[in-house]
C-alpha atoms as a PDB file:
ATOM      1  CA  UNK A   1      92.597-118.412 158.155  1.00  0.00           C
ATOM      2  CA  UNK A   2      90.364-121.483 157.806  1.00  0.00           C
ATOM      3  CA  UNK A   3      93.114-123.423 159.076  1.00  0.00           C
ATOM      4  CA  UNK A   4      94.128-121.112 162.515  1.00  0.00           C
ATOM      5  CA  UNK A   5      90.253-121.450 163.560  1.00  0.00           C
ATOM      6  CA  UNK A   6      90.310-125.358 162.982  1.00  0.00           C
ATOM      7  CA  UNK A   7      93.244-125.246 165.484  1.00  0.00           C
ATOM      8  CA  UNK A   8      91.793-123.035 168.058  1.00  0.00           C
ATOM      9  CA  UNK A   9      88.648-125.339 167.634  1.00  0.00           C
ATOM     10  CA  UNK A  10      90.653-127.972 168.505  1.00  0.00           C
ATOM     11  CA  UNK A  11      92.747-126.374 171.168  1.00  0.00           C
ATOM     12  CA  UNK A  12      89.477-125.508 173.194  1.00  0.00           C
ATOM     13  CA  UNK A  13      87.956-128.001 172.839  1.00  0.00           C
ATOM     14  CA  UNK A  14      90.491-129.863 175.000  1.00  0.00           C
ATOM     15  CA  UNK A  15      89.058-127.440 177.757  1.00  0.00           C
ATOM     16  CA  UNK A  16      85.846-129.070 177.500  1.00  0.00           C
ATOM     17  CA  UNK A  17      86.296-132.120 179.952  1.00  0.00           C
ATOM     18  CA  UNK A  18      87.022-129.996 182.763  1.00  0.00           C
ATOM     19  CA  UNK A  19      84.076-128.113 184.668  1.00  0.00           C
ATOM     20  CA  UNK A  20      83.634-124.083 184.024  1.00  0.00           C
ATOM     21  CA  UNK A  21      83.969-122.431 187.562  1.00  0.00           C
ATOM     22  CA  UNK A  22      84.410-119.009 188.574  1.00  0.00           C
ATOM     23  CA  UNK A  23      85.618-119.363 191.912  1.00  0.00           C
ATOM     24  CA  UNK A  24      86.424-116.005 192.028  1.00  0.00           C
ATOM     25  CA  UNK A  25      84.663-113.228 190.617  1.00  0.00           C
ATOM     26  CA  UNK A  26      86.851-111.375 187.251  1.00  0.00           C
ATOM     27  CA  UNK A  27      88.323-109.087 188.855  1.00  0.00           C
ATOM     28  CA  UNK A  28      91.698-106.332 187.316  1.00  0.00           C
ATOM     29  CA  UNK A  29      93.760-108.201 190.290  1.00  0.00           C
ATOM     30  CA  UNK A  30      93.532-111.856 189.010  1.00  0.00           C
ATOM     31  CA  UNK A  31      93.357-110.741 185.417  1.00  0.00           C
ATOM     32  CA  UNK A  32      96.881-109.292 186.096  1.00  0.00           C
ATOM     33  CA  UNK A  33      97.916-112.472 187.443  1.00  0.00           C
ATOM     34  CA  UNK A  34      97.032-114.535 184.562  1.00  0.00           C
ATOM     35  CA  UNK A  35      97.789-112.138 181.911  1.00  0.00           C
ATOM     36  CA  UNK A  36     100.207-114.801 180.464  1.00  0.00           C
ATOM     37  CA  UNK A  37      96.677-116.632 178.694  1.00  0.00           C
ATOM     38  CA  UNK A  38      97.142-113.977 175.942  1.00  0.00           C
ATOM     39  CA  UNK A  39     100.779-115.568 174.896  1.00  0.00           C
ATOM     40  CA  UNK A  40      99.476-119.478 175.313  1.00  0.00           C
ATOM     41  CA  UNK A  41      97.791-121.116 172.344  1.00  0.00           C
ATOM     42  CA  UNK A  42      97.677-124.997 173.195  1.00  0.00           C
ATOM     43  CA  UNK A  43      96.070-126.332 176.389  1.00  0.00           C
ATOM     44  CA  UNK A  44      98.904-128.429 177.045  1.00  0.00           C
ATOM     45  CA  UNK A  45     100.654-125.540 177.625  1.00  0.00           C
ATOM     46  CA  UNK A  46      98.496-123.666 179.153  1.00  0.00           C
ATOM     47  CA  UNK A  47      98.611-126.081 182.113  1.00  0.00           C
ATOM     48  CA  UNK A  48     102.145-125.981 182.504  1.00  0.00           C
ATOM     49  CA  UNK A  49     101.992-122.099 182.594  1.00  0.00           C
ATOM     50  CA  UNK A  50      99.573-122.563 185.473  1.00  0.00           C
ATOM     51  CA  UNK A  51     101.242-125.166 187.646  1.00  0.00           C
ATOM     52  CA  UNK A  52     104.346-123.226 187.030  1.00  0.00           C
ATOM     53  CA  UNK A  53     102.616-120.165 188.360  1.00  0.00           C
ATOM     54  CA  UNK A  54     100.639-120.990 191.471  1.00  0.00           C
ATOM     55  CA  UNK A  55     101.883-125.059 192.181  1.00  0.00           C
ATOM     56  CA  UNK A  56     102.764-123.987 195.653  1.00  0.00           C
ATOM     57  CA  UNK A  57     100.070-121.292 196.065  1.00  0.00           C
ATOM     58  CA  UNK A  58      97.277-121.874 198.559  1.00  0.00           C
ATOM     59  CA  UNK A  59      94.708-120.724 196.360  1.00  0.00           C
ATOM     60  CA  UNK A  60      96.002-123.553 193.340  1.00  0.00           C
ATOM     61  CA  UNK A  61      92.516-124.370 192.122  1.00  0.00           C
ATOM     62  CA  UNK A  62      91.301-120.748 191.970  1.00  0.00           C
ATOM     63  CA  UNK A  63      94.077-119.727 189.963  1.00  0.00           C
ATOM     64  CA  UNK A  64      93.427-122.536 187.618  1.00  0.00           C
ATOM     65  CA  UNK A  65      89.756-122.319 187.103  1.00  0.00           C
ATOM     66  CA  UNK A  66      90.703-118.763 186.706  1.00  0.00           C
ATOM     67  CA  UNK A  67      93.041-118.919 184.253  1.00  0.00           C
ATOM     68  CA  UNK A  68      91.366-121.962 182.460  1.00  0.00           C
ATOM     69  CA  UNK A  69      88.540-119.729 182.148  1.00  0.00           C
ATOM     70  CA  UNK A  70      90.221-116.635 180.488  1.00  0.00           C
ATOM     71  CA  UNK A  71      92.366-118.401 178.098  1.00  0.00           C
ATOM     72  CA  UNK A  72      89.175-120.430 176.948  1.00  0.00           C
ATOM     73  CA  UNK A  73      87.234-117.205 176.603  1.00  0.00           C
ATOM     74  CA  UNK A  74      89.727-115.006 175.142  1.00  0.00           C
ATOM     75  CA  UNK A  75      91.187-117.260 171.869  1.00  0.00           C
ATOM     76  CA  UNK A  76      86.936-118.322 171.331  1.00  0.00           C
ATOM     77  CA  UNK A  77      86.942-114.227 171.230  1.00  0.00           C
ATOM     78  CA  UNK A  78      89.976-113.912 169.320  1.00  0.00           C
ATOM     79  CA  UNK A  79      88.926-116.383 166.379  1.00  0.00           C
ATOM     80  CA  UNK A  80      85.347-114.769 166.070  1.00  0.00           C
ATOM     81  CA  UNK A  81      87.331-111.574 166.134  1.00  0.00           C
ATOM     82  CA  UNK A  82      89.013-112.498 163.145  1.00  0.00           C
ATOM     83  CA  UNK A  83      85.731-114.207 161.499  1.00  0.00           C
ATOM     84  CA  UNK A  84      84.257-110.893 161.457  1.00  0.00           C
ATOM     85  CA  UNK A  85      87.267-108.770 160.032  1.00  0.00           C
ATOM     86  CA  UNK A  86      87.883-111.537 157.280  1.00  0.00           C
ATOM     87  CA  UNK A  87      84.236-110.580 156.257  1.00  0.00           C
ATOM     88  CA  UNK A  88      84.330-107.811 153.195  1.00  0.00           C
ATOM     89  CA  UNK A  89      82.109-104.663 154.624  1.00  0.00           C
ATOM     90  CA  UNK A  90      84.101-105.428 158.568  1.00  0.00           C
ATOM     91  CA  UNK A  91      87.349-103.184 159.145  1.00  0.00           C
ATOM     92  CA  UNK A  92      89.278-104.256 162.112  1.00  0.00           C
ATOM     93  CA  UNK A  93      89.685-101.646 164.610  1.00  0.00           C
ATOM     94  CA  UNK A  94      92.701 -99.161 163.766  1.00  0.00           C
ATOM     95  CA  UNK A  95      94.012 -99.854 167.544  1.00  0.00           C
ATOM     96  CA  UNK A  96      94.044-103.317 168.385  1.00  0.00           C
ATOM     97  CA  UNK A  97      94.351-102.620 171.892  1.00  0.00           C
ATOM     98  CA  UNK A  98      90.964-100.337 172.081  1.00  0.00           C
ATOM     99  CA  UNK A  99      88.881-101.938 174.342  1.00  0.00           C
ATOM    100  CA  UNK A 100      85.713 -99.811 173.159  1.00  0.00           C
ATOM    101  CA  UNK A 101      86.144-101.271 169.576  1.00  0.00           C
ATOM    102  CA  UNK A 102      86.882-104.279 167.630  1.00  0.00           C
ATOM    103  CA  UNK A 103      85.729-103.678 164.181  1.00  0.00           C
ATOM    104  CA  UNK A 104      83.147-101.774 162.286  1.00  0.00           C
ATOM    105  CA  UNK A 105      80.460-102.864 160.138  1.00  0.00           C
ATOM    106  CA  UNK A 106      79.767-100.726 157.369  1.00  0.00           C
ATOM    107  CA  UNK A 107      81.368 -97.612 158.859  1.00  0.00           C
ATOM    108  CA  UNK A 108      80.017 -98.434 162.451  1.00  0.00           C
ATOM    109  CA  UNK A 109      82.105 -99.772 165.031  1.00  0.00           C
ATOM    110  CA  UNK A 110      81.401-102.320 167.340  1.00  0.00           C
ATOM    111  CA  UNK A 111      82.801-104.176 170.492  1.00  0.00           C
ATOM    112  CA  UNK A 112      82.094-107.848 170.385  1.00  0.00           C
ATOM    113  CA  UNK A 113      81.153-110.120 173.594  1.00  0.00           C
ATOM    114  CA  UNK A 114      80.112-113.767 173.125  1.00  0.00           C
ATOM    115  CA  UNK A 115      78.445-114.461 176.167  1.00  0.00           C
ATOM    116  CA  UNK A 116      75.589-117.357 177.461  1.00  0.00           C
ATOM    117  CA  UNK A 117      72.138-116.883 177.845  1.00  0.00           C
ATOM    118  CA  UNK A 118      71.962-115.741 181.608  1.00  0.00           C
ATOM    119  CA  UNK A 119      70.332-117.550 184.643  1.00  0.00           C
ATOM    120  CA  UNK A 120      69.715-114.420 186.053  1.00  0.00           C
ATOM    121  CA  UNK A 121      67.902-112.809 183.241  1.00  0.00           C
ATOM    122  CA  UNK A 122      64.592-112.761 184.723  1.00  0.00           C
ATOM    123  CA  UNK A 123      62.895-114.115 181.325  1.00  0.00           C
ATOM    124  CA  UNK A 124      62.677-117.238 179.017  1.00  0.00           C
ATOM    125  CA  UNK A 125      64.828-117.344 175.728  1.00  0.00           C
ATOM    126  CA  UNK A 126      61.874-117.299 173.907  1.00  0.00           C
ATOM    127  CA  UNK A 127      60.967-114.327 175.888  1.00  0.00           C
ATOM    128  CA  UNK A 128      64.809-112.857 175.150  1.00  0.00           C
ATOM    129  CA  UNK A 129      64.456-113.036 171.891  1.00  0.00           C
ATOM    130  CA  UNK A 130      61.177-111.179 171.078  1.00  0.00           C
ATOM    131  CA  UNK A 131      62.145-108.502 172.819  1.00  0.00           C
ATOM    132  CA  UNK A 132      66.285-108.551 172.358  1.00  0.00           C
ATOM    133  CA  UNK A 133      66.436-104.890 173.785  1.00  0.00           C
ATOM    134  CA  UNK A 134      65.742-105.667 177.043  1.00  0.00           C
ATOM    135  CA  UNK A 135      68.172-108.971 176.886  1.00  0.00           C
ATOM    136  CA  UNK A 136      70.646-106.015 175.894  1.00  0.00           C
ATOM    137  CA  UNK A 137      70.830-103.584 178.517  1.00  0.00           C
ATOM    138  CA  UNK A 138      70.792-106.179 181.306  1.00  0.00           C
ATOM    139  CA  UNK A 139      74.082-107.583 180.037  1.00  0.00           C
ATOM    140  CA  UNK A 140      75.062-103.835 179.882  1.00  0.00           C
ATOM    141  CA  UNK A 141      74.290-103.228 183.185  1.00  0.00           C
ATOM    142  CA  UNK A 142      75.022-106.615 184.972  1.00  0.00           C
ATOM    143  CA  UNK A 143      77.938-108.722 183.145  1.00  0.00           C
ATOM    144  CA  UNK A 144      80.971-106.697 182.161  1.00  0.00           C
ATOM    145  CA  UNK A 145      82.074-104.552 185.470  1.00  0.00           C
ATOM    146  CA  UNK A 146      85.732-102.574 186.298  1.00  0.00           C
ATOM    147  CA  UNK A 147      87.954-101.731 183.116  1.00  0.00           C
ATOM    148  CA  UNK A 148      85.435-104.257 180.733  1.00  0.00           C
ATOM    149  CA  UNK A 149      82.609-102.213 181.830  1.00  0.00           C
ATOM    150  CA  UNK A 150      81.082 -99.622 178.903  1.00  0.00           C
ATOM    151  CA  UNK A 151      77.948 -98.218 177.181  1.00  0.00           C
ATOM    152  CA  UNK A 152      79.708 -97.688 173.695  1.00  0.00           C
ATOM    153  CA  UNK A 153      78.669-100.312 170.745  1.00  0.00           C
ATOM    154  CA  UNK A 154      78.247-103.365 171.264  1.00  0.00           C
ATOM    155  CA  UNK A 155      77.762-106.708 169.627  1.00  0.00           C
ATOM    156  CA  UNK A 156      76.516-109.688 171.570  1.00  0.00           C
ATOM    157  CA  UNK A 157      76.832-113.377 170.268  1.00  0.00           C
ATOM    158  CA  UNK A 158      74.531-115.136 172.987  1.00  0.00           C
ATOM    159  CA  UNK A 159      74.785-118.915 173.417  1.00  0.00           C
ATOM    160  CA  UNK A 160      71.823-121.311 174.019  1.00  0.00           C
ATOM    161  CA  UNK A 161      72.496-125.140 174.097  1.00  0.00           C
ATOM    162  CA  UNK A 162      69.537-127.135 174.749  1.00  0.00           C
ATOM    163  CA  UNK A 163      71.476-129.891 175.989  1.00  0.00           C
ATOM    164  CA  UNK A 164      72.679-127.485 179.126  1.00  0.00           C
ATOM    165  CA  UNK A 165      76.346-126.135 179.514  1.00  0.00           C
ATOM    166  CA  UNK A 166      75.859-123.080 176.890  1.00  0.00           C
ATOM    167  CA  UNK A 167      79.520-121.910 177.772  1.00  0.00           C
ATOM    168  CA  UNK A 168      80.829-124.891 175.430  1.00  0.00           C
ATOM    169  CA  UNK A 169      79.430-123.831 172.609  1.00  0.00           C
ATOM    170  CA  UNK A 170      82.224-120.761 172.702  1.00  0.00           C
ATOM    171  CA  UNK A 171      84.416-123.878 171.209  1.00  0.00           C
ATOM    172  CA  UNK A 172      82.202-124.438 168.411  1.00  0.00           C
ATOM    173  CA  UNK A 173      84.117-122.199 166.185  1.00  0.00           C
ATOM    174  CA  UNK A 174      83.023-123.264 162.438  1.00  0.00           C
ATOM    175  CA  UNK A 175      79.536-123.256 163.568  1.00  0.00           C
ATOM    176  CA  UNK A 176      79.777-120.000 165.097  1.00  0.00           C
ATOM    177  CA  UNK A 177      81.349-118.820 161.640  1.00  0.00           C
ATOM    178  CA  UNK A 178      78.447-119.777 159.889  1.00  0.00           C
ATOM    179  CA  UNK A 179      76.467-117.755 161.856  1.00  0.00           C
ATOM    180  CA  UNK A 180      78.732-114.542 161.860  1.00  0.00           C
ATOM    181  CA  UNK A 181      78.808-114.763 158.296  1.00  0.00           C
ATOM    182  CA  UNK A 182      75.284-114.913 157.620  1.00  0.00           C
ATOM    183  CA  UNK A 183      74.051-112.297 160.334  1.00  0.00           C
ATOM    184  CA  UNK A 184      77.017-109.703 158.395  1.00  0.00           C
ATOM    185  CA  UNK A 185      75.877-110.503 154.933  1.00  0.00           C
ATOM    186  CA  UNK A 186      72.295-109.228 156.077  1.00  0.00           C
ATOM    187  CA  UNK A 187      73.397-106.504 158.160  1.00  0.00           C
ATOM    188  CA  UNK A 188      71.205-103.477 158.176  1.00  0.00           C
ATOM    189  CA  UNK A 189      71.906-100.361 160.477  1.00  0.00           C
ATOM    190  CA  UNK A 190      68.655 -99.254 160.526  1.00  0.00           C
ATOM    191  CA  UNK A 191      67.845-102.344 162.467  1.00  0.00           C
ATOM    192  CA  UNK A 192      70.081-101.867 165.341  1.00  0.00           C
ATOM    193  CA  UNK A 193      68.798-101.674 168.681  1.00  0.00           C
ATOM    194  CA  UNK A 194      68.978 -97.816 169.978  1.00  0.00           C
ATOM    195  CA  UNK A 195      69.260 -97.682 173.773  1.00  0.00           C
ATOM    196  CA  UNK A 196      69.953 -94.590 175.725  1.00  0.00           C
ATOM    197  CA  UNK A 197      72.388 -95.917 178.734  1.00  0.00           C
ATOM    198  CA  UNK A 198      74.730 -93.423 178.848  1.00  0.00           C
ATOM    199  CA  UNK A 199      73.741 -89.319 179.198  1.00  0.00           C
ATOM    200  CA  UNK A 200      76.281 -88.175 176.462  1.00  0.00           C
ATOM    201  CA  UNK A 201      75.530 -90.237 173.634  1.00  0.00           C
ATOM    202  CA  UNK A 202      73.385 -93.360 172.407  1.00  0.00           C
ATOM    203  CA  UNK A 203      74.020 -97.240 171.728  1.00  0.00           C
ATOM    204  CA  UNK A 204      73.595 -99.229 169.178  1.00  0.00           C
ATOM    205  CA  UNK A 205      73.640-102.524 169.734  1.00  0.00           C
ATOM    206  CA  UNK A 206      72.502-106.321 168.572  1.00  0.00           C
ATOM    207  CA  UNK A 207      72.117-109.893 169.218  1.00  0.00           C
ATOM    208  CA  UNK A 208      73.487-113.090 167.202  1.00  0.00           C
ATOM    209  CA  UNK A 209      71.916-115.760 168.996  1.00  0.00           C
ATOM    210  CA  UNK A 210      73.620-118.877 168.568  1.00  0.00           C
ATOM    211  CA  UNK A 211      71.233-121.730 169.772  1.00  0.00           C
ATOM    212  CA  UNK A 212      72.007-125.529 169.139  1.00  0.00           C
END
């Protein structure tokens, strides 16, 4: 496994040079559209994909940053995917298609999103992080919206780079391994956040905050 993450590593981090831009907001229509990022595994041909998709299109460049943008974010989710379920109390998910879960740690399951700190998070990450519940349920109720939207389990990696440009630490995929692997072998349930956003049921949910 070791191995597979060194290559993603390296495979984003040929994404790196070019600038993160959502010129569109996510959206079910230009997911569809772009679906293909799930199949692609190198950059290289990741751009061909795209130019052979939308070269004549109009909208070129929002297609690309689109697509750029979703294959970067889904293989950095797919290796710490597998981080977690290589880890011994972490069961992958028994549908691998169940958007509600990923894995579950010691009999509780979880959705993962690694996400960066947000500009619109009216708060400091010093703030964020003494009081982590109330980072939580503004990136319930203000990132994920359509189909990704959901109040089930959740756990959020959140990325801080002091240098600016927190989205590029999704590359850093030993590092964040390291840090998966130390937040599971201290894992306690009883120190989940409880939050009550949904009527039916409660959440439990937590931060890893990966900060360089």
């Amino acid at each position: 496994m070791y191995n597979e993450l060194l290559q993603i590593q390296s495979e984003l981090q040929k994404r790196l040079s070019i600038p993160y831009k959502w010129n569109q907001r996510q959206n079910d229509y230009f997911d569809e559209k772009t679906n293909f990022i799930y199949r692609i595994k190198t950059f290289e041909n990741l751009l061909a994909e795209v130019d052979k998709h939308f070269k004549s299109d109009e909208n070129f460049q929002m297609y690309f940053d689109y697509a750029l943008n979703r294959w970067f974010n889904f293989w950095s989710a797919y290796a710490v995917e597998k981080i977690f379920c290589s880890l011994p109390n972490v069961k992958p998910a028994f549908n691998n298609r169940d958007r509600l879960k990923d894995f579950s740690v010691n009999g509780i399951t979880f959705d993962h999103k690694t996400t960066v700190f947000p500009r619109r998070f009216k708060g400091t990450l010093e703030q964020a992080k003494q009081n982590p519940a109330r980072l939580i349920k503004w990136l319930y109720e203000n990132q994920s919206k359509q189909k990704r939207k959901h109040y089930h389990n959740r756990l959020f990696i959140v990325l801080f780079n002091n240098q600016g440009d927190h989205w590029k630490l999704k590359a850093e995929i030993i590092w964040l391994k390291e840090l998966i692997e130390n937040y599971v072998s201290q894992f306690e349930s009883n120190k989940l956040f409880s939050l009550q956003l949904n009527k039916d049921f409660k959440t439990f949910s937590d931060i890893i905050w990966a900060i360089k």
